[in-house]
Protein backbone atom coordinates (compact mmCIF):
# COMPACT_ATOMS: atom_id res chain seq x y z
CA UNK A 1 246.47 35.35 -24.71
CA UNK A 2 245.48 34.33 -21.43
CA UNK A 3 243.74 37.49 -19.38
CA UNK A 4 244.51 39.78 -22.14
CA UNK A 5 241.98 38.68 -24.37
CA UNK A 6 239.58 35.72 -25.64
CA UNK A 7 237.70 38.53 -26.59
CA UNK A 8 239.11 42.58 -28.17
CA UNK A 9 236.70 44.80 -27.30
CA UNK A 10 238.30 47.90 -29.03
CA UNK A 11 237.57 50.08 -26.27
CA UNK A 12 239.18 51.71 -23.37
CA UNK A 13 238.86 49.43 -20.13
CA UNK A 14 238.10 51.63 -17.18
CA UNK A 15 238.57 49.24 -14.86
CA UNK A 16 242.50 48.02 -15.33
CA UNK A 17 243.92 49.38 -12.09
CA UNK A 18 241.49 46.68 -10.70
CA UNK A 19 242.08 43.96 -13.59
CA UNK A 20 246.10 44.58 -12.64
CA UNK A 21 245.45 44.14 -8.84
CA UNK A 22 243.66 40.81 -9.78
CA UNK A 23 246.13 39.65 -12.02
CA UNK A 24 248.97 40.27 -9.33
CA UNK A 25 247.01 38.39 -6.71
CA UNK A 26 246.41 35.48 -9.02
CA UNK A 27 250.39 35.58 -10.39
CA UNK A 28 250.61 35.29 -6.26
CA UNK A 29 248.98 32.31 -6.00
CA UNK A 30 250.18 30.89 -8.94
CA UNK A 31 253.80 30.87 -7.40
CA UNK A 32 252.24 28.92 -4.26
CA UNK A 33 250.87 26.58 -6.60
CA UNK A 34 253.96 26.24 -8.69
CA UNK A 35 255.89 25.49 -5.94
CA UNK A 36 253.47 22.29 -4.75
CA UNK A 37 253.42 21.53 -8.21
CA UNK A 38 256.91 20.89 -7.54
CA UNK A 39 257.39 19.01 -4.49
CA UNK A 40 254.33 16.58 -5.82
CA UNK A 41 257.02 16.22 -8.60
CA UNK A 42 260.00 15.55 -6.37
CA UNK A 43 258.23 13.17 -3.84
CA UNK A 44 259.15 10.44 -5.97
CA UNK A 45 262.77 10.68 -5.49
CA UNK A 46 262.30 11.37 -1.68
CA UNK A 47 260.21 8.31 -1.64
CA UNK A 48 262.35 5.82 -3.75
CA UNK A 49 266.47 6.80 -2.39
CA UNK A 50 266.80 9.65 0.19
CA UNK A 51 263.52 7.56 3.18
CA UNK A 52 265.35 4.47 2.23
CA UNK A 53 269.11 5.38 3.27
CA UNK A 54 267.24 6.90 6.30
CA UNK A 55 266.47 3.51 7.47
CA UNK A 56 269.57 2.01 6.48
CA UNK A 57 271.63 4.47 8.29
CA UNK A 58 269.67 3.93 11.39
CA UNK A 59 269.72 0.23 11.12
CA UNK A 60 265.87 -0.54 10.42
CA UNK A 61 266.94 -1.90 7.08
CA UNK A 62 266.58 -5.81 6.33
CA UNK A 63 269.77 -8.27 6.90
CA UNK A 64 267.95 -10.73 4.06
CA UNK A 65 267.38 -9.85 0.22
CA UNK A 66 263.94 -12.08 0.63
CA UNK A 67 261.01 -12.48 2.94
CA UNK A 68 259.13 -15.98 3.12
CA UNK A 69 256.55 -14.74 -0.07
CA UNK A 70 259.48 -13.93 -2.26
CA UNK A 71 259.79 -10.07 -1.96
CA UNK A 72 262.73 -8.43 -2.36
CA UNK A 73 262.77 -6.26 1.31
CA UNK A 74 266.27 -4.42 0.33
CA UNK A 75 264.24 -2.40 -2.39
CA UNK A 76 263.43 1.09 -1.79
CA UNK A 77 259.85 0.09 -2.21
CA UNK A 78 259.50 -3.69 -1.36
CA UNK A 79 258.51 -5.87 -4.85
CA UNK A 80 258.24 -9.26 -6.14
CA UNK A 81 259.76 -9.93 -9.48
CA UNK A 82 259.94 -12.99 -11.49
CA UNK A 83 264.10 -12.87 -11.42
CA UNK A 84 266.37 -12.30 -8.77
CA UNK A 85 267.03 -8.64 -7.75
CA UNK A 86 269.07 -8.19 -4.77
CA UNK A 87 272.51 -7.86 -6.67
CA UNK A 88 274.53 -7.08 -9.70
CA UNK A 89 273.41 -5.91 -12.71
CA UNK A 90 269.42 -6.48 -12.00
CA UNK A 91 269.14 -4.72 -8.54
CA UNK A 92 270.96 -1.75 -10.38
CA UNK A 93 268.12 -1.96 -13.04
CA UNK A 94 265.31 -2.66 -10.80
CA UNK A 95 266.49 0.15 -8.69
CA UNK A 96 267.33 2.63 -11.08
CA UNK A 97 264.61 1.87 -13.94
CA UNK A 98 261.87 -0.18 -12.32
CA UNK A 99 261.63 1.57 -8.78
CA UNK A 100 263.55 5.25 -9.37
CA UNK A 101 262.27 5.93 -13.60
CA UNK A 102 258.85 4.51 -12.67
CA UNK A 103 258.12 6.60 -9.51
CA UNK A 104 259.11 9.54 -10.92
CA UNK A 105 257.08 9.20 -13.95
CA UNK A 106 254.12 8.74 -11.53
CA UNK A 107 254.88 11.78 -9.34
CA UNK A 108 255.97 13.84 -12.71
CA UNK A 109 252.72 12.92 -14.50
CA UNK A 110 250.46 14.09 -11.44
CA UNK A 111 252.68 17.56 -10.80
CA UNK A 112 253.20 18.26 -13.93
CA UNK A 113 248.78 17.66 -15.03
CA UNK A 114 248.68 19.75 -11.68
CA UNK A 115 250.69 22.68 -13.37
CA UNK A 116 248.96 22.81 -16.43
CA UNK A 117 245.62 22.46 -14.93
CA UNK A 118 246.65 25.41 -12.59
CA UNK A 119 247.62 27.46 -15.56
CA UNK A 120 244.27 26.54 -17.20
CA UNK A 121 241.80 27.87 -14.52
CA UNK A 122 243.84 31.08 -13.59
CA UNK A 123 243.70 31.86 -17.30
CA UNK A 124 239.46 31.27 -16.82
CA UNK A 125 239.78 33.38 -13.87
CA UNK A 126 241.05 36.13 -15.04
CA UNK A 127 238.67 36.29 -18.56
CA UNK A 128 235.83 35.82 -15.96
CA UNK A 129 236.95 38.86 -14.15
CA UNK A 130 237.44 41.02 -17.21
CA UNK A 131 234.14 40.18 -18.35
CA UNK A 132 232.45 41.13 -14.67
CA UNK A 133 234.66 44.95 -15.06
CA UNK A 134 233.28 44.89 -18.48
CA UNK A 135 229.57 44.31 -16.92
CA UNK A 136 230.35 46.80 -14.34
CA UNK A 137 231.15 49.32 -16.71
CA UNK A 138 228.94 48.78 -19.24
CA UNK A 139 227.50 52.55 -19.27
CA UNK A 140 230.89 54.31 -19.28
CA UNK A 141 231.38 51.85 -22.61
CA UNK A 142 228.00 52.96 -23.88
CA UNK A 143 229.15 56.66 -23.63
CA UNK A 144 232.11 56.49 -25.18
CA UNK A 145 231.00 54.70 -28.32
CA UNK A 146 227.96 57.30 -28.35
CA UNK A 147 230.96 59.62 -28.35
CA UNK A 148 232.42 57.83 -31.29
CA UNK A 149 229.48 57.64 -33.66
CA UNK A 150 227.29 60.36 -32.78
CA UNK A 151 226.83 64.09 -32.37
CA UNK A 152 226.14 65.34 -28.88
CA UNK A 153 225.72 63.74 -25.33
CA UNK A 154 223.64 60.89 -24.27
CA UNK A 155 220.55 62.24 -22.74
CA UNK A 156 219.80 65.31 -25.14
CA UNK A 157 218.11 65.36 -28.63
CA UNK A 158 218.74 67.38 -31.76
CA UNK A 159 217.06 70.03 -30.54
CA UNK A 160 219.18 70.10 -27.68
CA UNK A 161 216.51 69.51 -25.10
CA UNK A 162 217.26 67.07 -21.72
CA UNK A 163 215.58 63.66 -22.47
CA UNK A 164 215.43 60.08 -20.46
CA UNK A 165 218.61 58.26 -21.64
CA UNK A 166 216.00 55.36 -22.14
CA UNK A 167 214.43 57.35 -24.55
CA UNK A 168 217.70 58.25 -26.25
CA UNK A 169 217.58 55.56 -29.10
CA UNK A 170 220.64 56.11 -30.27
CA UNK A 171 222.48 55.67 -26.42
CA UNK A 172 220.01 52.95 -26.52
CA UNK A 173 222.10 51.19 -29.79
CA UNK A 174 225.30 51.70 -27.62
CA UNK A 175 224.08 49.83 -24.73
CA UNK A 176 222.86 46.82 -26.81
CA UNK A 177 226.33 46.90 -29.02
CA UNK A 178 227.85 46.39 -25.09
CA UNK A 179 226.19 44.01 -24.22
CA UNK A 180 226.77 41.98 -27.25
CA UNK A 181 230.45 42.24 -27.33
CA UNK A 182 229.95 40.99 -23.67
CA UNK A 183 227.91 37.84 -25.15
CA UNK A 184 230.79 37.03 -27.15
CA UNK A 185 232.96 37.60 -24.91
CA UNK A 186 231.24 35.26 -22.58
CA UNK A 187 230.28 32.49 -25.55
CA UNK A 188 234.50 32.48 -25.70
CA UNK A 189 234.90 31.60 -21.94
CA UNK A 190 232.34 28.84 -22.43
CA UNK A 191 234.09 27.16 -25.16
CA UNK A 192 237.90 27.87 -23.50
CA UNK A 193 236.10 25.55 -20.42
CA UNK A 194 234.94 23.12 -22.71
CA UNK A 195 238.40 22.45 -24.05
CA UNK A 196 239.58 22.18 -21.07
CA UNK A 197 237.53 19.71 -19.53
CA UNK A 198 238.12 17.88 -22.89
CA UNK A 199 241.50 17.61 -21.87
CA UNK A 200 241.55 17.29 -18.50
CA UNK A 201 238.69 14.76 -18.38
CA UNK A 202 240.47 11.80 -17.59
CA UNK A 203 243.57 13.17 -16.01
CA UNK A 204 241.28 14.54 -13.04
CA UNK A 205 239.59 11.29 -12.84
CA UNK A 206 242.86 9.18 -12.32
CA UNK A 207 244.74 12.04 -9.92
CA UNK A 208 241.72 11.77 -7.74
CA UNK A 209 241.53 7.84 -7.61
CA UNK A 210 245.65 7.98 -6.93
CA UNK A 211 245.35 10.55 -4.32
CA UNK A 212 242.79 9.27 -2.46
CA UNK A 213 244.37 5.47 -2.40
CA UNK A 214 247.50 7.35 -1.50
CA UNK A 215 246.03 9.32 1.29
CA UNK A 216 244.42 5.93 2.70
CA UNK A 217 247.56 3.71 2.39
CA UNK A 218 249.71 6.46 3.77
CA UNK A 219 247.42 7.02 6.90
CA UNK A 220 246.97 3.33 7.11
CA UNK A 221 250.83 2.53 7.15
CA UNK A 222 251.83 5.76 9.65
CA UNK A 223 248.96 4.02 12.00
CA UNK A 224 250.78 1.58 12.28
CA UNK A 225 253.39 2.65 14.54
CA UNK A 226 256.24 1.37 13.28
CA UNK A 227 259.71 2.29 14.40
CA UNK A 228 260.80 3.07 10.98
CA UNK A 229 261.71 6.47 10.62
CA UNK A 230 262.55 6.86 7.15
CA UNK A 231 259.10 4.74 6.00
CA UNK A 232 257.84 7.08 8.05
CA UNK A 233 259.02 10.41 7.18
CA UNK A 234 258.24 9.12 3.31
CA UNK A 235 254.54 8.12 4.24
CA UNK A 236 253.79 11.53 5.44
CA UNK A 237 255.33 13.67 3.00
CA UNK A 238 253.14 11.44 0.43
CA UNK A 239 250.21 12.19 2.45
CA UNK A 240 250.75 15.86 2.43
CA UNK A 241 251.70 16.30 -0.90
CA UNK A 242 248.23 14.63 -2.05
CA UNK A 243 246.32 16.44 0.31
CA UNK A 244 247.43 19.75 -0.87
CA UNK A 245 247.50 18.41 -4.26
CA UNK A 246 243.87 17.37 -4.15
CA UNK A 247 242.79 21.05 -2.23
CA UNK A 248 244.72 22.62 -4.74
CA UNK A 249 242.74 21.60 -8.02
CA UNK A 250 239.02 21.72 -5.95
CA UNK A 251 240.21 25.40 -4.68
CA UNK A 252 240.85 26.27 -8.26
CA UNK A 253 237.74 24.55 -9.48
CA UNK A 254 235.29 26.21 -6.79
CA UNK A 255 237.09 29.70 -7.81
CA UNK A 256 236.03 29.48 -11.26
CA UNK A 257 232.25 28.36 -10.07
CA UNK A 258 232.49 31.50 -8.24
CA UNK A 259 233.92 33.64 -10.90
CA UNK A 260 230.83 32.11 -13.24
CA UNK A 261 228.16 33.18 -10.17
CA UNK A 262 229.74 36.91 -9.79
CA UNK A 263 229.09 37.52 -13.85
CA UNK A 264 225.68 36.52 -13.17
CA UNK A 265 225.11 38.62 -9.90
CA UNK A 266 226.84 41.25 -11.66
CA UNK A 267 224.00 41.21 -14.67
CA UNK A 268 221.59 41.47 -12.08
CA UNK A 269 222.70 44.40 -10.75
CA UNK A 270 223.02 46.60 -13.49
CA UNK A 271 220.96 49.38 -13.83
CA UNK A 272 218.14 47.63 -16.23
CA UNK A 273 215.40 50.46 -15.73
CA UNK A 274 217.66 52.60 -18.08
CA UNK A 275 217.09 50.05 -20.69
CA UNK A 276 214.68 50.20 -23.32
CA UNK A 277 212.70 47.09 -24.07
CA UNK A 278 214.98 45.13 -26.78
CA UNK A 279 218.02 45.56 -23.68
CA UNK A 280 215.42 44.53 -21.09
CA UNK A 281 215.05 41.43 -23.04
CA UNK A 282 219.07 41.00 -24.14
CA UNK A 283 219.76 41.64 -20.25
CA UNK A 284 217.41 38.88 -19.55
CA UNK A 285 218.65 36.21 -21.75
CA UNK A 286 222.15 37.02 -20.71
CA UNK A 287 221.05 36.42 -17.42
CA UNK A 288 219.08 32.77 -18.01
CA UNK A 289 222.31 31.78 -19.91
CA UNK A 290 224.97 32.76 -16.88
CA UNK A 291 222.56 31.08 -14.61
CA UNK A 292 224.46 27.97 -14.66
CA UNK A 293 227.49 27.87 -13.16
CA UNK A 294 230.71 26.57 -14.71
CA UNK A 295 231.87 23.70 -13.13
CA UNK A 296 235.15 21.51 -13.88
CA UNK A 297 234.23 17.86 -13.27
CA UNK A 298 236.41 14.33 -14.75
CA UNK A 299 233.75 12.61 -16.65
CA UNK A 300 230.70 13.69 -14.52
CA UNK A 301 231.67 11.15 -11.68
CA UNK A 302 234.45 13.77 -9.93
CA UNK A 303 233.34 17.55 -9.46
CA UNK A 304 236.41 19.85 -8.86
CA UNK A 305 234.98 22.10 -6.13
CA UNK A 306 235.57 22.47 -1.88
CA UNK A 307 232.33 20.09 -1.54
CA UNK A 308 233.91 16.89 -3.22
CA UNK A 309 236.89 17.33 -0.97
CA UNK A 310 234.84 17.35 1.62
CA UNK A 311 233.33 13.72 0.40
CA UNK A 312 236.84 12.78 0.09
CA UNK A 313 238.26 13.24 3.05
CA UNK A 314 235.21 11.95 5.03
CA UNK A 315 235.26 8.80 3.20
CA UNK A 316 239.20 8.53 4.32
């Protein structure tokens, strides 16, 4: 469904060499993102065993189970429990459930959101640019249904004598059919958003609070300077991971704002002094309801766009 149609126009689409070479760019992208989708994914496991043996291997590892405050130091990731963890049967189930189930639930949960959501705006992205080549070629349309339903060419009467095409009330009909498949077209892109951000509401809200306390502690911790390597190497690769995890979902966000702003530019450039009246006036309130851009925010507090991640990283 996605870029092949919210919306069948029933009508050759002159543009598809371009619609293709857009598609192929995005399905280019969409590996890249795939890919970081992944190692989000995976950072769990390189956070919770492989950092870990790192440090044991290199002898930065602790020579007691316990610190003074009852922490259990010879876990991948240091916890207090209410029982005893540090052998036998419970430091296999801390370790295995607890530490290694739990933190790749975590890192699943935000790759895997991170997938979908990626999937989600590249299918807005491509009905956004189907609808601009639609725009575009909104006269070649118009011909072609005159073509259809009526006798002659645009332009000439029954009498077979050269007229304005804006007097041509028939090429006239064609041009407002257009833009009204284009109206629907568009009404369908506003209500595939809407579902979205229904969805994705909360997820975006909580991915950007974890993120950003992830970037913070992870800074915090390599600031340190500790001698750890493995802590080390483990801090980092979390900080990367939700830095590019957090450009990733504003750089798809700010391309569908922009995908939104080149249907309305596009409106504004069509040729509207061909128009009669009634399309004057369609043309118009096409182009008061594009005005507003669409914009992918998690519950108005979080706008997914290049500006917020801006804010975010200057706050860090």
């Amino acid at each position: 469904m996605l870029g092949k149609g919210f919306h069948d126009y029933q009508e050759p689409e002159y543009s598809s060499k371009e619609f293709e070479k857009y598609k192929t760019m995005l399905r280019k992208q969409n590996v890249a993102l795939i890919i970081l989708a992944c190692y989000v994914a995976l950072i769990g496991i390189l956070v919770v065993f492989v950092c870990p043996l790192i440090d044991e291997s290199l002898g930065f590892g602790w020579t007691e189970p316990y610190d003074e405050y009852g922490v259990n130091r010879q876990l991948p990731v240091t916890l207090w429990l209410p029982f005893y963890s540090h052998e036998g049967i419970k430091h296999w189930f801390t370790f295995l459930f607890i530490e290694g189930l739990g933190g790749a639930m975590i890192c699943l949960s935000i790759g895997g959101s991170a997938l979908l959501f990626t999937s989600l705006t590249i299918g807005t992205m491509l009905e956004q640019k189907r609808l601009v080549l639609s725009i575009r070629d909104i006269e070649q349309r118009a011909r072609h249904r005159f073509q259809t339903h009526y006798k002659g060419k645009p332009g000439v009467d029954g009498e077979g004598k050269n007229i304005a095409l804006i007097d041509d009330d028939n090429y006239q009909k064609c041009i407002t059919y257009c833009f009204r498949q284009n109206v629907i077209h568009h009404q369908s892109i506003l209500t595939y958003k809407r579902l979205v951000s229904e969805i994705f509401r909360v997820p975006l809200l909580s991915a950007f609070f974890v993120e950003t306390m992830a970037i913070a502690m992870s800074m915090l911790k390599l600031n340190e300077g500790s001698n750890k390597w493995g802590a080390n190497i483990a801090f980092a690769c979390i900080a990367i991971a939700e830095v590019a995890n957090m450009v990733m979902i504003c750089f798809l966000g700010e391309l569908v704002t922009s995908g939104s702003n080149e249907i309305n530019q596009e409106l504004y450039f069509t040729k509207w002094y061909r128009y009669n009246i009634e399309n004057k006036k369609f043309l118009l309130q096409f182009l008061v309801e594009t005005r507003n851009p669409i914009v992918f925010d998690a519950l108005g507090l979080v706008i997914c766009n290049l500006e917020q991640f801006s804010m975010v990283r200057n706050l860090e």
